[in-house]
Protein backbone atom coordinates (compact mmCIF):
# COMPACT_ATOMS: atom_id res chain seq x y z
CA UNK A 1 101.54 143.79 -103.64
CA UNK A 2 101.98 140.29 -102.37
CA UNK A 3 98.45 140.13 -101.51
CA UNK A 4 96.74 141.82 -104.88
CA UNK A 5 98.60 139.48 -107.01
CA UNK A 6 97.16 136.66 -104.91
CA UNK A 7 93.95 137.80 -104.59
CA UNK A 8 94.35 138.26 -108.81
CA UNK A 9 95.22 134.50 -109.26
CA UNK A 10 92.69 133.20 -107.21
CA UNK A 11 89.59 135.25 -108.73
CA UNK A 12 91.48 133.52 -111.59
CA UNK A 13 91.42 130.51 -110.92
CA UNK A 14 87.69 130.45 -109.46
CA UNK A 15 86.55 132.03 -112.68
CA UNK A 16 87.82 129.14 -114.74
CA UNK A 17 86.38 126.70 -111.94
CA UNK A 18 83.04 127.93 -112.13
CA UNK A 19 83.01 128.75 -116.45
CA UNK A 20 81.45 125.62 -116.60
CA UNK A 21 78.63 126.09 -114.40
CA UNK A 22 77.84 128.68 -115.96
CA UNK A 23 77.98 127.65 -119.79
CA UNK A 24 75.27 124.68 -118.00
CA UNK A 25 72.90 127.25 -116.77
CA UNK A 26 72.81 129.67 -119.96
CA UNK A 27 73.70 127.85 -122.77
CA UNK A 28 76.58 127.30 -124.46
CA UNK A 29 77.71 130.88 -123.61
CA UNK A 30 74.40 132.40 -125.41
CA UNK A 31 74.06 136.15 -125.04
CA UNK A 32 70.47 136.44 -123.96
CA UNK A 33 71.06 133.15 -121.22
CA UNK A 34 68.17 131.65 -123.20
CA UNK A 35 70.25 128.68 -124.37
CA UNK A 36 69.60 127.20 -127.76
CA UNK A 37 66.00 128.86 -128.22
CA UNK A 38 63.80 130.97 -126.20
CA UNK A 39 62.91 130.59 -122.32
CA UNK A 40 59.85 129.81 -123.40
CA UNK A 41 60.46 126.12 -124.70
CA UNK A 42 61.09 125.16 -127.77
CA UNK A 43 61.56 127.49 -130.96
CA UNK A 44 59.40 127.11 -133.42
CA UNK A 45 60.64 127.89 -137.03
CA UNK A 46 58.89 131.16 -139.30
CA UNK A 47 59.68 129.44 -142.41
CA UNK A 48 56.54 127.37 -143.28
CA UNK A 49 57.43 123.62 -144.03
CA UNK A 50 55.80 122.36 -146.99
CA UNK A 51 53.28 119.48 -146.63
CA UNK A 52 54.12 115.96 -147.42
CA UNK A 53 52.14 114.31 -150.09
CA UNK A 54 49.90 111.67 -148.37
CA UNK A 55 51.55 108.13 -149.50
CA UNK A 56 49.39 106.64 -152.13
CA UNK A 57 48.07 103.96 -150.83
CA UNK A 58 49.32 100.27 -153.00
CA UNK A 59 47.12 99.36 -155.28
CA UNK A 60 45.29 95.88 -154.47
CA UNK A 61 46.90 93.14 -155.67
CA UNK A 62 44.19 90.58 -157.68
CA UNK A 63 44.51 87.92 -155.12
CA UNK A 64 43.65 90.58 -152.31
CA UNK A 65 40.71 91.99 -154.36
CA UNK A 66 39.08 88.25 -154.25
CA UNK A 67 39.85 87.47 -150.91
CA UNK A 68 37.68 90.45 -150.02
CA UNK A 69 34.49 89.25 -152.20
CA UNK A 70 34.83 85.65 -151.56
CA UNK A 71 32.84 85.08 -148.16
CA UNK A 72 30.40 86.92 -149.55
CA UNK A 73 30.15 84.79 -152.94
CA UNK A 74 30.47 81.67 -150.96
CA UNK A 75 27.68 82.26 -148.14
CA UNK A 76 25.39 83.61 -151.59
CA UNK A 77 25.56 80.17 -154.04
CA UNK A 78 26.52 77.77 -150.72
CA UNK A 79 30.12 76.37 -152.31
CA UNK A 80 31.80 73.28 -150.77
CA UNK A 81 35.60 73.73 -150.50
CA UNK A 82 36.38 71.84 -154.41
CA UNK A 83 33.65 74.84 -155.97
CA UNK A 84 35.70 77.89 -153.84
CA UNK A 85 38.79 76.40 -155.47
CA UNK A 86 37.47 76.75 -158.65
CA UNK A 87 35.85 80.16 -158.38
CA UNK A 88 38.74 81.74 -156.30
CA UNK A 89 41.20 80.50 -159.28
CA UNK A 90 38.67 81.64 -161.76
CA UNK A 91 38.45 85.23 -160.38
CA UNK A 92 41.94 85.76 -159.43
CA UNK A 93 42.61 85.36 -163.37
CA UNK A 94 40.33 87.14 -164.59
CA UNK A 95 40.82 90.18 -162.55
CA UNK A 96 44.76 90.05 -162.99
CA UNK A 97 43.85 90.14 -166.73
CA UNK A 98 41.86 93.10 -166.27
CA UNK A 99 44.59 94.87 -164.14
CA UNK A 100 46.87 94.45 -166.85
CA UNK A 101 44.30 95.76 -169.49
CA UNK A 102 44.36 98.79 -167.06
CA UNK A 103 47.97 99.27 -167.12
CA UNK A 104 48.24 99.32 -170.78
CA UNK A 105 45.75 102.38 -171.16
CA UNK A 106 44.60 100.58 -174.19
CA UNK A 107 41.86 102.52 -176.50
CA UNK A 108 38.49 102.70 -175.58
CA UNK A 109 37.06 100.24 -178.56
CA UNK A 110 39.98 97.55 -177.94
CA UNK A 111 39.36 98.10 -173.88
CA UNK A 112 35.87 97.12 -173.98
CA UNK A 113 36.70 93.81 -176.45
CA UNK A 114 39.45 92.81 -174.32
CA UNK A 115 37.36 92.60 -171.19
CA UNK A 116 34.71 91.17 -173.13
CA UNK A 117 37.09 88.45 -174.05
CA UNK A 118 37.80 88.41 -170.53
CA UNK A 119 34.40 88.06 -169.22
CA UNK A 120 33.26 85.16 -171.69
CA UNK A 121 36.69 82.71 -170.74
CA UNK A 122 35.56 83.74 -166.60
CA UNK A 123 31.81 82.70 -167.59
CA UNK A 124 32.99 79.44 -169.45
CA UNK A 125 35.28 78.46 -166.75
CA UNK A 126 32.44 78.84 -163.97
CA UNK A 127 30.50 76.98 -166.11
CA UNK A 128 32.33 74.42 -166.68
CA UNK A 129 33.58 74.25 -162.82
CA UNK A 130 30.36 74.41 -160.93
CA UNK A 131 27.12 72.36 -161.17
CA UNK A 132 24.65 74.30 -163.07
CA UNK A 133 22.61 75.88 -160.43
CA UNK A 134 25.61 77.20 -158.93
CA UNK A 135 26.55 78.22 -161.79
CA UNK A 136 23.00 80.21 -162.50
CA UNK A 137 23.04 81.29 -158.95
CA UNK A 138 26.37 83.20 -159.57
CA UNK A 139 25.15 84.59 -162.98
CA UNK A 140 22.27 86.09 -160.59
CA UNK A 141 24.50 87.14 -158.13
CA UNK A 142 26.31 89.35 -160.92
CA UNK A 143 23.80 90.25 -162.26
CA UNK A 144 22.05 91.58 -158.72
CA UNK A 145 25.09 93.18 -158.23
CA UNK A 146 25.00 95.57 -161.09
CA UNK A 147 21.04 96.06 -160.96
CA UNK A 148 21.44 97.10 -156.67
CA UNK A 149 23.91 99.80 -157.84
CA UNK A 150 21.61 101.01 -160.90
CA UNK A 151 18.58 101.84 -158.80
CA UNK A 152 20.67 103.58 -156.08
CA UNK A 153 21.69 106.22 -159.02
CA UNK A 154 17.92 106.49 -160.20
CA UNK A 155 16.60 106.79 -156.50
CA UNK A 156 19.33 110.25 -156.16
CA UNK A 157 18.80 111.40 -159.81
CA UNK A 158 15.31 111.59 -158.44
CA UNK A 159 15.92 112.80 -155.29
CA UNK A 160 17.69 115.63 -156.75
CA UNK A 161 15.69 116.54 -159.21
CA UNK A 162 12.73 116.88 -157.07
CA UNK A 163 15.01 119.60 -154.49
């Protein structure tokens, strides 16, 4: 009797010894020994996860918007570092003032006079800030600008219309 109720305490005691060993190599006690998932790796869930909206991408600021055309103006009309000055300053206003106009959501009619407004101050301030072939130079760079973007609709509409 001696010897069973030794032999008791000691399967005892090696069965609390060795509990956590075993809780290591299946998991926290899981019934299936699979641990926390599957044996496979980990679980994936069945409930689809809905998509995140992409992150709309910040608007550009007016200052970033110039920065972007201004090589290209200066390398076109040839400007010294006094003319850039003046043109840089003259553009960041005027496109800030059209931002704003934007933001307003003003009608159509009072849209189109506001940034007609706009347009005549820019063209009197170039004017008045560059010598006057610079100044026609830029008028022809504008107005290049629009014309390039013109013909590129004509040359699809045609395209298309021939297919």
């Amino acid at each position: 009797m001696k010897k069973t109720r030794t032999l008791y305490i000691l399967a005892t005691l090696l069965g609390l010894f060795c509990v956590n060993d075993l809780v290591a190599q299946y998991g926290y006690g899981s019934p299936y020994g699979y641990g926390y998932g599957n044996r496979y790796g980990r679980q994936r869930s069945t409930i689809p996860q809905a998509a995140d909206p992409p992150k709309k991408a910040d608007p550009l600021t007016a200052e970033e918007i110039v920065d972007g055309e201004m090589p290209k103006i200066t390398e076109e009309l040839g400007l010294d570092a006094f003319e850039v000055a003046v043109v840089r300053t003259t553009l960041v206003k005027s496109v800030q003032q059209r931002i704003e106009l934007q933001i307003l959501e003003l009608e159509p009619e009072k849209m189109k006079e506001e940034v007609e407004k706009i347009k005549e101050r820019q063209d009197a301030e170039m004017k008045a800030g560059l010598p006057e072939e610079k100044y026609l130079a830029y008028l022809e760079l504008q107005k290049n600008k629009f014309k390039a973007k013109k013909k590129k609709k004509k040359k699809r509409d045609k395209k298309k219309s021939k297919a």
